[in-house]
C-alpha atoms as a PDB file:
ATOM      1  CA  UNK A   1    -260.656 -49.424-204.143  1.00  0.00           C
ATOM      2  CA  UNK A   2    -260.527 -49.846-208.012  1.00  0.00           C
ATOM      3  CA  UNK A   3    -259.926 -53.689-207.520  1.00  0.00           C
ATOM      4  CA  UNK A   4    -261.108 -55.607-204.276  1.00  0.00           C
ATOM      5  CA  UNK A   5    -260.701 -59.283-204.390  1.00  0.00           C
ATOM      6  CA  UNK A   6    -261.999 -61.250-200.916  1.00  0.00           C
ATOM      7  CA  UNK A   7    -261.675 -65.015-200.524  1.00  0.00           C
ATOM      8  CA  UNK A   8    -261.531 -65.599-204.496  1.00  0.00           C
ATOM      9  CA  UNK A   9    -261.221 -69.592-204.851  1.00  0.00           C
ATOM     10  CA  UNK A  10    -260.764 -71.784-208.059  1.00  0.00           C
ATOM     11  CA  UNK A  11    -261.056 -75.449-208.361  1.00  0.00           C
ATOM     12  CA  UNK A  12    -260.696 -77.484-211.628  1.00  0.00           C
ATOM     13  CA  UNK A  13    -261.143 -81.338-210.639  1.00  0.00           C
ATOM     14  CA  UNK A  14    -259.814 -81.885-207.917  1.00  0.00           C
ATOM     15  CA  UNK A  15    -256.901 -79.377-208.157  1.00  0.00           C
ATOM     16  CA  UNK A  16    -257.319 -75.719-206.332  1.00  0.00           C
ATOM     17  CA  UNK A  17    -255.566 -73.420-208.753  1.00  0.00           C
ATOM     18  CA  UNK A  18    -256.675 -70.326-206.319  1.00  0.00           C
ATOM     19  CA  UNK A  19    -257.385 -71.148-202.730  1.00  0.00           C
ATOM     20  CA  UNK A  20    -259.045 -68.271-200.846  1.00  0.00           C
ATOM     21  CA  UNK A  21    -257.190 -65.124-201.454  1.00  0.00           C
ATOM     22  CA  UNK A  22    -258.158 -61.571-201.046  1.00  0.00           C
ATOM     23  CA  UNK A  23    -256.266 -58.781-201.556  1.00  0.00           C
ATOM     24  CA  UNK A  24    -256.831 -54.885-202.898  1.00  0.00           C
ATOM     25  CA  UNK A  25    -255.343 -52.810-205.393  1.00  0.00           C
ATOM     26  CA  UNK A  26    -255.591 -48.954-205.391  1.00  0.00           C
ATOM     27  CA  UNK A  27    -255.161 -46.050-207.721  1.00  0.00           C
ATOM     28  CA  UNK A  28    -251.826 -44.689-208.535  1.00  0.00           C
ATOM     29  CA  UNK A  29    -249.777 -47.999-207.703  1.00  0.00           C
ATOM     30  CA  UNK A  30    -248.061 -50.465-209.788  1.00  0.00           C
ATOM     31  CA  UNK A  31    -248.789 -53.778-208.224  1.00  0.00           C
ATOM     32  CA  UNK A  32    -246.346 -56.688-208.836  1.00  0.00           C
ATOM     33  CA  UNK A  33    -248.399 -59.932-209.119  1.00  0.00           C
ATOM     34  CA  UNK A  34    -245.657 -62.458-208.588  1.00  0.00           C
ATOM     35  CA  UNK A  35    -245.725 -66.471-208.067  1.00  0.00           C
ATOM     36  CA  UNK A  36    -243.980 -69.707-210.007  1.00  0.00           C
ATOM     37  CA  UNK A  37    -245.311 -70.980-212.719  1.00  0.00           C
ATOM     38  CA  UNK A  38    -248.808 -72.701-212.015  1.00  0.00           C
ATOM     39  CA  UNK A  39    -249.247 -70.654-208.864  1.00  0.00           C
ATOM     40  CA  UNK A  40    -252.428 -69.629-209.879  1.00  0.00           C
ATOM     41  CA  UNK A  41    -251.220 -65.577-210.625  1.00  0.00           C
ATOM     42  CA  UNK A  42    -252.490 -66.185-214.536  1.00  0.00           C
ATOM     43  CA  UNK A  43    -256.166 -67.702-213.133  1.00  0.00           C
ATOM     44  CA  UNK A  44    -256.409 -64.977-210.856  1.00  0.00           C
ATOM     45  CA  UNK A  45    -256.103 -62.396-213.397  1.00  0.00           C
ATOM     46  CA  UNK A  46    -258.390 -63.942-215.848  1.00  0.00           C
ATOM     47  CA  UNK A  47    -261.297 -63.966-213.081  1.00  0.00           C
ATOM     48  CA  UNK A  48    -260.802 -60.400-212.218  1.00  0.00           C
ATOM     49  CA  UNK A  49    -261.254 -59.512-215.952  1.00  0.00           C
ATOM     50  CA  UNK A  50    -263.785 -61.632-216.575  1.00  0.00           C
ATOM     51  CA  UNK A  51    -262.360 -64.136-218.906  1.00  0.00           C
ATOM     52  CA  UNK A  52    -263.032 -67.231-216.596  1.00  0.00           C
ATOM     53  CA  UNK A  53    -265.614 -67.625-213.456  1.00  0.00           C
ATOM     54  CA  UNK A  54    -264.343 -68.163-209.986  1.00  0.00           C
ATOM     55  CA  UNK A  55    -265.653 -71.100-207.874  1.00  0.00           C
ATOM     56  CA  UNK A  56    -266.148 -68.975-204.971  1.00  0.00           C
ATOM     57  CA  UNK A  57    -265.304 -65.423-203.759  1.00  0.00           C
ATOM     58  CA  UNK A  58    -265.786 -62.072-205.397  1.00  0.00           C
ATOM     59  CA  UNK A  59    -263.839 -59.775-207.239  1.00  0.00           C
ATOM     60  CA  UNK A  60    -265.024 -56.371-208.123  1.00  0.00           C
ATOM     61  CA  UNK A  61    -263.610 -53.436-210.354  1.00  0.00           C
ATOM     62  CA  UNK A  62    -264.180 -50.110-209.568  1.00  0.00           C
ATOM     63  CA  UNK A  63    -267.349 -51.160-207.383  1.00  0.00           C
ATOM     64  CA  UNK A  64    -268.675 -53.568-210.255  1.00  0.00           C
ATOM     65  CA  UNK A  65    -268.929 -57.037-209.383  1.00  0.00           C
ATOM     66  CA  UNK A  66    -266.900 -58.968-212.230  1.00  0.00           C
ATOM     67  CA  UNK A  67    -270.022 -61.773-211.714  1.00  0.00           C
ATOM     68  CA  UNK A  68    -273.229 -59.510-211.591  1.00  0.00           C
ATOM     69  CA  UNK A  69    -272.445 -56.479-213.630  1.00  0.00           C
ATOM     70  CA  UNK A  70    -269.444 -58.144-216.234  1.00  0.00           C
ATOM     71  CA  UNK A  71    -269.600 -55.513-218.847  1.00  0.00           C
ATOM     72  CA  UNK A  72    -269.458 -52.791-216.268  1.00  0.00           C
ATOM     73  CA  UNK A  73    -266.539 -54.161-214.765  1.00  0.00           C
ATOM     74  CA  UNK A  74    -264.911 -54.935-218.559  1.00  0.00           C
ATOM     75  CA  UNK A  75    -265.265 -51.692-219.563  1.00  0.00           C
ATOM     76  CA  UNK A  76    -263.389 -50.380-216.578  1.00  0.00           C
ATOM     77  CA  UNK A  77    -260.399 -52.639-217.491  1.00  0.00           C
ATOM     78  CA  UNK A  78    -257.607 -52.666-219.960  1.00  0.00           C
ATOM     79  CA  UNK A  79    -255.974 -56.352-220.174  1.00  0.00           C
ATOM     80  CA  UNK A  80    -252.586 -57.365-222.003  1.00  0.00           C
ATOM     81  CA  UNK A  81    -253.045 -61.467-221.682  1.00  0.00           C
ATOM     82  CA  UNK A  82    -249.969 -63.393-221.577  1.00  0.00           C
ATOM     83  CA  UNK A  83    -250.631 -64.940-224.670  1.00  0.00           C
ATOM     84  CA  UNK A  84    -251.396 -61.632-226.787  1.00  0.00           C
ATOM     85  CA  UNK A  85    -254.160 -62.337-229.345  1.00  0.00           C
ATOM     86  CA  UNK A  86    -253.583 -60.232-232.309  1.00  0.00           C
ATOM     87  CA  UNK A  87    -255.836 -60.296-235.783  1.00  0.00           C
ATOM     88  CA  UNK A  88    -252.131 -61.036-237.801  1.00  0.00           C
ATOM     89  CA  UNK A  89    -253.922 -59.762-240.823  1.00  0.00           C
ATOM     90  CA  UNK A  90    -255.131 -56.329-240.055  1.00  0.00           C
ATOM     91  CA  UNK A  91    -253.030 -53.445-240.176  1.00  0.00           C
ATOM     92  CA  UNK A  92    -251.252 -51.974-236.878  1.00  0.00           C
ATOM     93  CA  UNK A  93    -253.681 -48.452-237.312  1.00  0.00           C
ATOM     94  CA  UNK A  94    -257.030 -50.643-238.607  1.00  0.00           C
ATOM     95  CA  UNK A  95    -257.071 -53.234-235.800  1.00  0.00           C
ATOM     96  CA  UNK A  96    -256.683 -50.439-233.132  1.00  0.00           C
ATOM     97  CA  UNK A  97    -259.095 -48.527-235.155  1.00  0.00           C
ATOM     98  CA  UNK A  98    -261.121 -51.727-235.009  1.00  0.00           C
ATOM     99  CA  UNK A  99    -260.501 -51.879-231.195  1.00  0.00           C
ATOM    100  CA  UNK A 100    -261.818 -48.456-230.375  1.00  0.00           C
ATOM    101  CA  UNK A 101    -265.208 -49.080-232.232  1.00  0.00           C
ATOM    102  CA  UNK A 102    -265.909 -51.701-229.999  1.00  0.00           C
ATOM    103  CA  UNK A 103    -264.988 -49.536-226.751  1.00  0.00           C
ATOM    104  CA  UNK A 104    -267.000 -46.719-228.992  1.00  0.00           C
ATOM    105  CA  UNK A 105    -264.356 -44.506-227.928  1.00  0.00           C
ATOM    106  CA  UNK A 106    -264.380 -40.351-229.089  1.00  0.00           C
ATOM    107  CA  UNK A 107    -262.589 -39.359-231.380  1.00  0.00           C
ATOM    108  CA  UNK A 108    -261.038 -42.442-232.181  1.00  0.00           C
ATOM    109  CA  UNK A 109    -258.788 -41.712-235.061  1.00  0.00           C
ATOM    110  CA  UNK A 110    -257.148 -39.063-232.440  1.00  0.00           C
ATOM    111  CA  UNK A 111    -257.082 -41.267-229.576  1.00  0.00           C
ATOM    112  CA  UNK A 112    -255.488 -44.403-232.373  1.00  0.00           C
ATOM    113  CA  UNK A 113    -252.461 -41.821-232.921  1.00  0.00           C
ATOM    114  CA  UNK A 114    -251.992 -40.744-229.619  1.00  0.00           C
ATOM    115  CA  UNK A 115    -251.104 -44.778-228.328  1.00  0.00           C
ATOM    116  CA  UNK A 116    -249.394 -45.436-231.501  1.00  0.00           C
ATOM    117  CA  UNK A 117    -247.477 -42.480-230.458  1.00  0.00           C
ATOM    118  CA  UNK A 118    -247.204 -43.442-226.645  1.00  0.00           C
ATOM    119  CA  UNK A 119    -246.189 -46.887-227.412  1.00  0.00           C
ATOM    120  CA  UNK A 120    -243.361 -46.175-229.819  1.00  0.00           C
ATOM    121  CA  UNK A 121    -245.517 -47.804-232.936  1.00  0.00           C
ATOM    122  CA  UNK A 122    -245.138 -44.606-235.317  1.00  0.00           C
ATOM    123  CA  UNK A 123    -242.842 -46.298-237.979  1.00  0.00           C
ATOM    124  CA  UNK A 124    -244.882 -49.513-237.880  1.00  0.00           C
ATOM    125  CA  UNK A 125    -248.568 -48.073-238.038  1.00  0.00           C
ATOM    126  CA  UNK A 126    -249.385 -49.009-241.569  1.00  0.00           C
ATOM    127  CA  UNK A 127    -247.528 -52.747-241.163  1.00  0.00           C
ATOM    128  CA  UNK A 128    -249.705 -55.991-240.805  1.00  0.00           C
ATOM    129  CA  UNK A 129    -249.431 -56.961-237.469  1.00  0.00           C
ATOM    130  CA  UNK A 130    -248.178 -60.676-238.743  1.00  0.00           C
ATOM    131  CA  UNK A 131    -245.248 -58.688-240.104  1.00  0.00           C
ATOM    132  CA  UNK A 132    -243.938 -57.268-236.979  1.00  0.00           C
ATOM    133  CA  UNK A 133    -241.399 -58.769-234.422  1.00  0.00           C
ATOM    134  CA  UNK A 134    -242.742 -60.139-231.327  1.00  0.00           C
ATOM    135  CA  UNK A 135    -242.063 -56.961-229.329  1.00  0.00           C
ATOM    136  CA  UNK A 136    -243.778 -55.055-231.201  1.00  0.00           C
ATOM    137  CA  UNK A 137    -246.732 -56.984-231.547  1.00  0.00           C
ATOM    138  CA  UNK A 138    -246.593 -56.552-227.712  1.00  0.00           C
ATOM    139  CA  UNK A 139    -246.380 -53.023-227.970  1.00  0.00           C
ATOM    140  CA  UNK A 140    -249.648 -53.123-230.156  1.00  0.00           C
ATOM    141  CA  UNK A 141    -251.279 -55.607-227.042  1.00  0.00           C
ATOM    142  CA  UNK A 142    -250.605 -53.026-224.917  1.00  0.00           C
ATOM    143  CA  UNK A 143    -251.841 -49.553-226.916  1.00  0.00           C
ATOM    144  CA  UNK A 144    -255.113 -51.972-227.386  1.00  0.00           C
ATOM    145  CA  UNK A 145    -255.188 -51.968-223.304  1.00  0.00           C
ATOM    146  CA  UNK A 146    -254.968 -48.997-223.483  1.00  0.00           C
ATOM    147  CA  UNK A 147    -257.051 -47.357-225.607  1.00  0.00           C
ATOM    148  CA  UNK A 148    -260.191 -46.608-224.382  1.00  0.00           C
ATOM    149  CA  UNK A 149    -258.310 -44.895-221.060  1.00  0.00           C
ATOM    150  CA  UNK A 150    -259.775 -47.740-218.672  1.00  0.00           C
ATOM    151  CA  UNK A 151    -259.115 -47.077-214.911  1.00  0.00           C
ATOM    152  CA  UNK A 152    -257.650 -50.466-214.123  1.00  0.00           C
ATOM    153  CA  UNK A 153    -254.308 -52.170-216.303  1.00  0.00           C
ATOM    154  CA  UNK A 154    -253.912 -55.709-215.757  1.00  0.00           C
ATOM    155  CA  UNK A 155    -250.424 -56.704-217.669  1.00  0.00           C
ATOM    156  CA  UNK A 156    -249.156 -60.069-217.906  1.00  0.00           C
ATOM    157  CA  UNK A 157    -246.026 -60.332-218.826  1.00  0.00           C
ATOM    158  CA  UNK A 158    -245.865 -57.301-220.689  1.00  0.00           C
ATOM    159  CA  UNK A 159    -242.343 -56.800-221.546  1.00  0.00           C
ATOM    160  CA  UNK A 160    -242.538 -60.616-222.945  1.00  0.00           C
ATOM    161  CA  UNK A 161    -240.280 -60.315-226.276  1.00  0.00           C
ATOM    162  CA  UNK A 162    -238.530 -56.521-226.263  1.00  0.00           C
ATOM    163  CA  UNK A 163    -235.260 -55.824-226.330  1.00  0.00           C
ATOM    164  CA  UNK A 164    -233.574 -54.063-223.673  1.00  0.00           C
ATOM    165  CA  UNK A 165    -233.844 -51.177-225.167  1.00  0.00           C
ATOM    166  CA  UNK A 166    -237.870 -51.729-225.548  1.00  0.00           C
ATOM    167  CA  UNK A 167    -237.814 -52.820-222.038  1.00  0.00           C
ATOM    168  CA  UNK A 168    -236.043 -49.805-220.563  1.00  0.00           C
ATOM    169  CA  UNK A 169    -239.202 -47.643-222.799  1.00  0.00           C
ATOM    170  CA  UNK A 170    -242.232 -49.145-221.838  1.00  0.00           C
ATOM    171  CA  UNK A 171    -241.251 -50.060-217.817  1.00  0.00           C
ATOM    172  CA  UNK A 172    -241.134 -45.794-218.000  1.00  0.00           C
ATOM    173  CA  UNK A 173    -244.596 -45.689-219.476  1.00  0.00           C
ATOM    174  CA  UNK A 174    -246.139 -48.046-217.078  1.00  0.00           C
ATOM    175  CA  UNK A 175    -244.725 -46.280-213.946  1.00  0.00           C
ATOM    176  CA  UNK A 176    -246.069 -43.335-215.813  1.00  0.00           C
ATOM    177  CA  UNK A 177    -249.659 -44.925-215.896  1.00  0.00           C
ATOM    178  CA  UNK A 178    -249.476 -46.070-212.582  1.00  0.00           C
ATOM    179  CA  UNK A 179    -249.547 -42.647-211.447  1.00  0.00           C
ATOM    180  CA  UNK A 180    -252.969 -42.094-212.623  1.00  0.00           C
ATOM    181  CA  UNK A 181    -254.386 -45.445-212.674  1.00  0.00           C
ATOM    182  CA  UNK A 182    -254.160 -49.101-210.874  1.00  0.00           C
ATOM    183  CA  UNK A 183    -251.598 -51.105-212.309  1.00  0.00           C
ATOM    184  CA  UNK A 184    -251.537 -54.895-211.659  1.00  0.00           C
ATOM    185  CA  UNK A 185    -248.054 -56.201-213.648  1.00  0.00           C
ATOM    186  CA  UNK A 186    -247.361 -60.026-213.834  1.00  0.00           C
ATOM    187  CA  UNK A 187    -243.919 -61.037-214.566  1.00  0.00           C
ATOM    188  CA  UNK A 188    -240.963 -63.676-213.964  1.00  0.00           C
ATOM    189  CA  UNK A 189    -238.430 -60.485-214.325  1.00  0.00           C
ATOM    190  CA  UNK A 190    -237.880 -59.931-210.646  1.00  0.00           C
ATOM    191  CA  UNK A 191    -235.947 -56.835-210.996  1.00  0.00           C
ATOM    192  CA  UNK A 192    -238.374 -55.693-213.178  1.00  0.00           C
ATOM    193  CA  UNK A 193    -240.438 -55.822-210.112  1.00  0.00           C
ATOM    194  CA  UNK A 194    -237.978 -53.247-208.204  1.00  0.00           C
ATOM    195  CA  UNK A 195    -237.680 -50.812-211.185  1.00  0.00           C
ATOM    196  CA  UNK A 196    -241.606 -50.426-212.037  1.00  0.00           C
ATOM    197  CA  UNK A 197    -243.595 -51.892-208.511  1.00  0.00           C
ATOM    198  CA  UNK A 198    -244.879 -49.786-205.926  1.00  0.00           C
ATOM    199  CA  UNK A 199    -246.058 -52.930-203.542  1.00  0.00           C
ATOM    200  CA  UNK A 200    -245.957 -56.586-204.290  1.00  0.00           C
ATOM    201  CA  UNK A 201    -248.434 -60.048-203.970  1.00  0.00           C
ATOM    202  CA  UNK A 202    -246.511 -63.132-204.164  1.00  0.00           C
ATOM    203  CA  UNK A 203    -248.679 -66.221-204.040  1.00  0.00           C
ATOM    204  CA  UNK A 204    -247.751 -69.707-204.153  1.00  0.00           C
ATOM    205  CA  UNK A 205    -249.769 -72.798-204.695  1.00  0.00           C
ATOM    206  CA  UNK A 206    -252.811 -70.939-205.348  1.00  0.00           C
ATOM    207  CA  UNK A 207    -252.486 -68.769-201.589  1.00  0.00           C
ATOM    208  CA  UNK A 208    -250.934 -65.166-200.538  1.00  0.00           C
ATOM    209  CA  UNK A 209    -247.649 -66.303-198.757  1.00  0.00           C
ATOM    210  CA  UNK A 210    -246.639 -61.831-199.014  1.00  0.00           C
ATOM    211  CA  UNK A 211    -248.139 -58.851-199.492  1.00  0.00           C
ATOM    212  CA  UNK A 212    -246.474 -55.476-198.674  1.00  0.00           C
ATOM    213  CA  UNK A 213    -244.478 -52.721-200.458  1.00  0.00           C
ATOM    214  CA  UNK A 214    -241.266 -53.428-202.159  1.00  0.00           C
ATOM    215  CA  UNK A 215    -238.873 -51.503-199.353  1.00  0.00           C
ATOM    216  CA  UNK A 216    -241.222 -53.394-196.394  1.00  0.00           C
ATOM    217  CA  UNK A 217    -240.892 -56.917-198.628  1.00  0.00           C
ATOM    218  CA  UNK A 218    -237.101 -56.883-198.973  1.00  0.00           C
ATOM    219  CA  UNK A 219    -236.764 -56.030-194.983  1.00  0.00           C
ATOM    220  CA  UNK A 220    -239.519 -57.898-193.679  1.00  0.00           C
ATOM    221  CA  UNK A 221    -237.759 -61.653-194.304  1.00  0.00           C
ATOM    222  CA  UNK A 222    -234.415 -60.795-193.677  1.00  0.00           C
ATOM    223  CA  UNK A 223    -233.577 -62.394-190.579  1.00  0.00           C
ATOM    224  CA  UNK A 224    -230.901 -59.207-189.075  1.00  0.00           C
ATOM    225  CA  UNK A 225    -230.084 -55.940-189.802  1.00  0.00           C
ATOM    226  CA  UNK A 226    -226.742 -55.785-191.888  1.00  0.00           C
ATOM    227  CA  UNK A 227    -224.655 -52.152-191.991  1.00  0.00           C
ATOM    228  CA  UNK A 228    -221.112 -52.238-194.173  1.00  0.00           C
ATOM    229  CA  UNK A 229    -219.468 -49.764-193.541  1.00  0.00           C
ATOM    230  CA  UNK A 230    -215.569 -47.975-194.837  1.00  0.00           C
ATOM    231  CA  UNK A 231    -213.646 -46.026-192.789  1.00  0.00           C
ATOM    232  CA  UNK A 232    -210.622 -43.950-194.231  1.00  0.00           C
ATOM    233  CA  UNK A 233    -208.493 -45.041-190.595  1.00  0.00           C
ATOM    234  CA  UNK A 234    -208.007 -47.854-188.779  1.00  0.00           C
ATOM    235  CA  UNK A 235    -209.951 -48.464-185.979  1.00  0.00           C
ATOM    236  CA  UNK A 236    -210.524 -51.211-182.972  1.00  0.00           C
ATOM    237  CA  UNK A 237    -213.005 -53.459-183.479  1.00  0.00           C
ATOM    238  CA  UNK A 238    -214.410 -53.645-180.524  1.00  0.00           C
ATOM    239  CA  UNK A 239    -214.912 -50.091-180.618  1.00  0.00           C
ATOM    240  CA  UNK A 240    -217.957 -51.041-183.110  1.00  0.00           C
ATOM    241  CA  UNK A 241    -218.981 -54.010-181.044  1.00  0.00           C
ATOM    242  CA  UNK A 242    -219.508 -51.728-177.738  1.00  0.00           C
ATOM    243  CA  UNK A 243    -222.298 -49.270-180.119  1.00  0.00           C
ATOM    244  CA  UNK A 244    -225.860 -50.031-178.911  1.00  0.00           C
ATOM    245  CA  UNK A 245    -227.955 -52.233-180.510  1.00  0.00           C
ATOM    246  CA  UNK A 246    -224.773 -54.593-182.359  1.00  0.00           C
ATOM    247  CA  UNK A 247    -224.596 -58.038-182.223  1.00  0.00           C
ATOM    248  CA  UNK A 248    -221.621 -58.973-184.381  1.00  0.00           C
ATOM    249  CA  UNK A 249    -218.476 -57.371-186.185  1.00  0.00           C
ATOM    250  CA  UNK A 250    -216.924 -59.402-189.190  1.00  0.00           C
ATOM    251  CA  UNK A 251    -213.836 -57.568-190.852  1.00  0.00           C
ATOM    252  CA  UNK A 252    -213.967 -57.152-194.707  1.00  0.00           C
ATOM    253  CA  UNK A 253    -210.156 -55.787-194.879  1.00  0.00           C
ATOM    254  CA  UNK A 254    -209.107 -52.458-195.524  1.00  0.00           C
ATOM    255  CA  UNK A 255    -211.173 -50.882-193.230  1.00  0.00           C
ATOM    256  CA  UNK A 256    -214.437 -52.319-194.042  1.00  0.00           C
ATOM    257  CA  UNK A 257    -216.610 -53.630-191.378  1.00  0.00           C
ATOM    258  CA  UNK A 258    -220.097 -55.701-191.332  1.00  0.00           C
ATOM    259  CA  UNK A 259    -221.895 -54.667-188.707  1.00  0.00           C
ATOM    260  CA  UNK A 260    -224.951 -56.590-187.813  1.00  0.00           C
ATOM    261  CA  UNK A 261    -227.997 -56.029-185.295  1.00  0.00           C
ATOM    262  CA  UNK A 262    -231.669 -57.743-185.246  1.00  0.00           C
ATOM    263  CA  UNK A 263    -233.859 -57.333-187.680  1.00  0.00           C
ATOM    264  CA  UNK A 264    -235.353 -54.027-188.018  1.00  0.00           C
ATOM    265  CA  UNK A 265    -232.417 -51.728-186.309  1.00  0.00           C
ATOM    266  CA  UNK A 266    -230.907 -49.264-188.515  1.00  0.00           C
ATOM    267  CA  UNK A 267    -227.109 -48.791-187.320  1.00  0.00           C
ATOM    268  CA  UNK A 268    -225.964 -45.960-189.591  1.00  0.00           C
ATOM    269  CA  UNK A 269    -226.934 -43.079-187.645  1.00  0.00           C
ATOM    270  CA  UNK A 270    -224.962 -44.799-184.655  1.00  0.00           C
ATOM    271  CA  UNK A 271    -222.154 -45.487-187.108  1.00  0.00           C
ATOM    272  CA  UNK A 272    -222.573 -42.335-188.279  1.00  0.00           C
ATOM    273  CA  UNK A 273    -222.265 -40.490-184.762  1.00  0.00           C
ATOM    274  CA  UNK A 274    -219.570 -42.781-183.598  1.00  0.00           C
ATOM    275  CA  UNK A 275    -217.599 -41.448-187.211  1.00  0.00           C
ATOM    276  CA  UNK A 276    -218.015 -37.836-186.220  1.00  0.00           C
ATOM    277  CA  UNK A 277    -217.207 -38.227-182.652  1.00  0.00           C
ATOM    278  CA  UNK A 278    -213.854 -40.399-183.069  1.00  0.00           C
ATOM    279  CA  UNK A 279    -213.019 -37.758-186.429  1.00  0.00           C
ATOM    280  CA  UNK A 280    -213.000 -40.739-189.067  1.00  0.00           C
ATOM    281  CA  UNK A 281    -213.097 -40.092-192.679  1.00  0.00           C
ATOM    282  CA  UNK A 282    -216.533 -42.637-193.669  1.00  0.00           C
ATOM    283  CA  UNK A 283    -216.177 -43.610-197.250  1.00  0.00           C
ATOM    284  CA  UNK A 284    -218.855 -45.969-197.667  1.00  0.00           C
ATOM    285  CA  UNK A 285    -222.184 -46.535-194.867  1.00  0.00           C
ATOM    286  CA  UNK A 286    -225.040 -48.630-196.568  1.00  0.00           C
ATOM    287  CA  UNK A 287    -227.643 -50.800-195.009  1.00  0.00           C
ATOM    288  CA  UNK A 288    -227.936 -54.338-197.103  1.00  0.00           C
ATOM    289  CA  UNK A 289    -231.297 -55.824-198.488  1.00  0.00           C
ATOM    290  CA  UNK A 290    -232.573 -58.424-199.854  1.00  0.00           C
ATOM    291  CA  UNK A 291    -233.072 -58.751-203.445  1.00  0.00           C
ATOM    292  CA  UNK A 292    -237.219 -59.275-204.911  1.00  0.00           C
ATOM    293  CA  UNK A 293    -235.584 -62.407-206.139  1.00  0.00           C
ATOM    294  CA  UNK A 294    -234.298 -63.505-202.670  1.00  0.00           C
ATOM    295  CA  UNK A 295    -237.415 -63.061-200.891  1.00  0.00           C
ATOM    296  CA  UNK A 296    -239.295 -64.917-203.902  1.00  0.00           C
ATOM    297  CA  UNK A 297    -237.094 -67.959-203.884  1.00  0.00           C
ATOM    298  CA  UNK A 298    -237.318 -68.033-199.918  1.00  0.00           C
ATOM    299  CA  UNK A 299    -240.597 -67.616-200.012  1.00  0.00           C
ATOM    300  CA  UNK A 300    -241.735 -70.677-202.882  1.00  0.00           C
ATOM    301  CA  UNK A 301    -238.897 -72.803-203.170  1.00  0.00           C
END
C-alpha cells in the first residue's frame, strides 16, 4: 500500500483531534479526505507527512514509517498544505528551481519547465510569486508537490482560490496523476469530490464514520431504492405496483412514475422488461442517488 495508516490517535490537552483511525490508500486512486471543519482531516494529513507527531498509531508511506525513517517517507511525498507557504520574493522559475535542489532532482531546469508547463504557469514563470493572484500562487504550491515525481500527493484544498475555469484545469490534471500515483485530496467542494474521487474517507470528530467508493457511498445510506421512470402511454398504476420487488408507486404526472423498492434493488431491468412486453415507448428510466453532499451532511450534522 503506498499509505497505511492503523489506529493513528492525536491528543492536544485534553481534546482528541484524531481518535484511532486506520485506513489505506493505494496507487492509481484519488482519495477524497472529507470531514467539517475541526474534524481532525487537516491533523491527519500533517502526521502522515511528517509535519506533526501522532500520539499513538502509525502511519507509513510506501513501507517507511513516517516516525522511524521520516526522510524516507518525505521524500516519497509531495504535499500542497492548506495554507500554501510561498517565498513571495523569489521568482515563479527560481523558487521551483530552488525547490528541486533540495529534492536534488535530474535535470532540474528540464523537470522546472515541464510543471510550469503542466500547471498552466508558462506566462507567469519569470513573475515574483507576491505578484501573482491567489490561484496561481496555488498552481505554483502544487508544481512544487510535484516536482520531484513523489509516489504519494497529499492536496489540501487544492483548488482553494481558482476560477472556474482554473478549477475545471487542474481537477483534469489530478485525475490524470491519480492514474499513476496515490492521490489523497482534502476539500469542502463536495462535488468536487464526484468529479475527481475514486473512493472517499469521511471522518467526523476525529473518527471514520465512511469509507467506500463514491458509487458504493452514495447507495450505501440511502434508505430505498428509487427508479423514475417516463412512459410515452398511459398506463395503470397498479400495473407497476404488481412488478417484483416494488414497494410503492407515486405519480409525477404525465406519465412519470416513482417507483421505489428496498435498498439495494435495481428496478430498471424489470421496468425495462415490463416496457417491452406491454409495447411502451420509455422516454426516461434512471435510478436516483444521493448526492456526496447528502451523505456528508447525514453523516456529521
Amino acid at each position: 500500500m503506498s499509505v497505511t495508516v492503523q489506529h493513528l490517535t492525536k491528543t492536544f490537552d485534553t481534546q482528541r483531534a484524531v481518535d484511532d483511525i486506520s485506513f489505506e490508500a493505494h496507487k492509481g486512486e484519488v482519495l477524497g479526505f472529507l470531514g467539517p471543519n475541526g474534524a481532525g482531516k487537516t491533523t491527519t494529513m500533517k502526521i502522515i507527512t511528517g509535519y506533526l507527531p501522532q500520539t499513538d498509531g502509525t502511519a507509513s508511506v510506501c513501507g517507511h514509517d513516517v516516525t522511524a525513517q521520516p526522510m524516507a517517507a518525505r521524500a516519497c511525498i509531495g504535499y500542497l498544505p492548506e495554507h500554501n507557504p510561498l517565498y513571495k520574493d523569489m521568482y515563479v522559475r527560481e523558487y521551483l528551481g530552488f525547490v528541486a535542489g533540495i529534492h536534488k532532482v535530474p535535470n532540474a531546469a528540464k523537470r522546472v519547465e515541464e510543471m510550469v508547463e503542466r500547471t498552466g504557469l508558462s506566462s507567469h514563470r519569470h513573475k515574483h510569486i507576491g505578484e501573482l493572484s491567489k490561484g496561481y500562487r496555488q498552481r505554483v504550491g502544487l508544481a512544487q508537490a510535484m516536482l520531484h515525481d513523489p509516489q504519494v500527493l497529499i492536496l489540501d484544498e487544492p483548488t482553494s482560490g481558482l476560477d472556474p475555469n482554473q478549477i475545471v484545469e487542474i481537477r483534469q490534471l489530478i485525475k490524470e496523476l491519480g492514474k499513476e500515483k496515490t492521490v489523497i485530496l482534502s476539500t469542502h467542494i463536495l462535488g468536487e469530490v464526484e468529479a475527481v474521487c475514486n473512493r472517499a474517507i469521511i471522518i467526523n470528530k476525529g473518527k471514520i464514520v465512511a469509507d467506500a467508493p463514491i458509487r458504493d457511498l452514495k447507495q450505501q445510506f440511502s434508505g430505498q431504492s428509487v427508479v423514475t421512470v417516463e412512459f410515452g402511454e398511459a398506463i395503470d398504476q397498479k400495473a407497476l405496483e404488481a412488478l417484483p420487488d416494488v414497494q410503492q408507486v407515486k405519480s409525477l404526472g404525465s406519465n412519470r412514475w416513482q417507483v421505489l423498492a428496498a435498498a439495494g434493488q435495481d428496478l430498471r431491468p424489470a421496468i425495462s422488461g415490463f416496457a417491452t412486453k406491454q409495447k411502451l415507448t420509455l422516454l426516461e428510466l434512471h435510478k436516483e442517488e444521493y448526492s456526496v453532499e447528502e451523505v456528508f451532511q447525514q453523516l456529521t450534522k
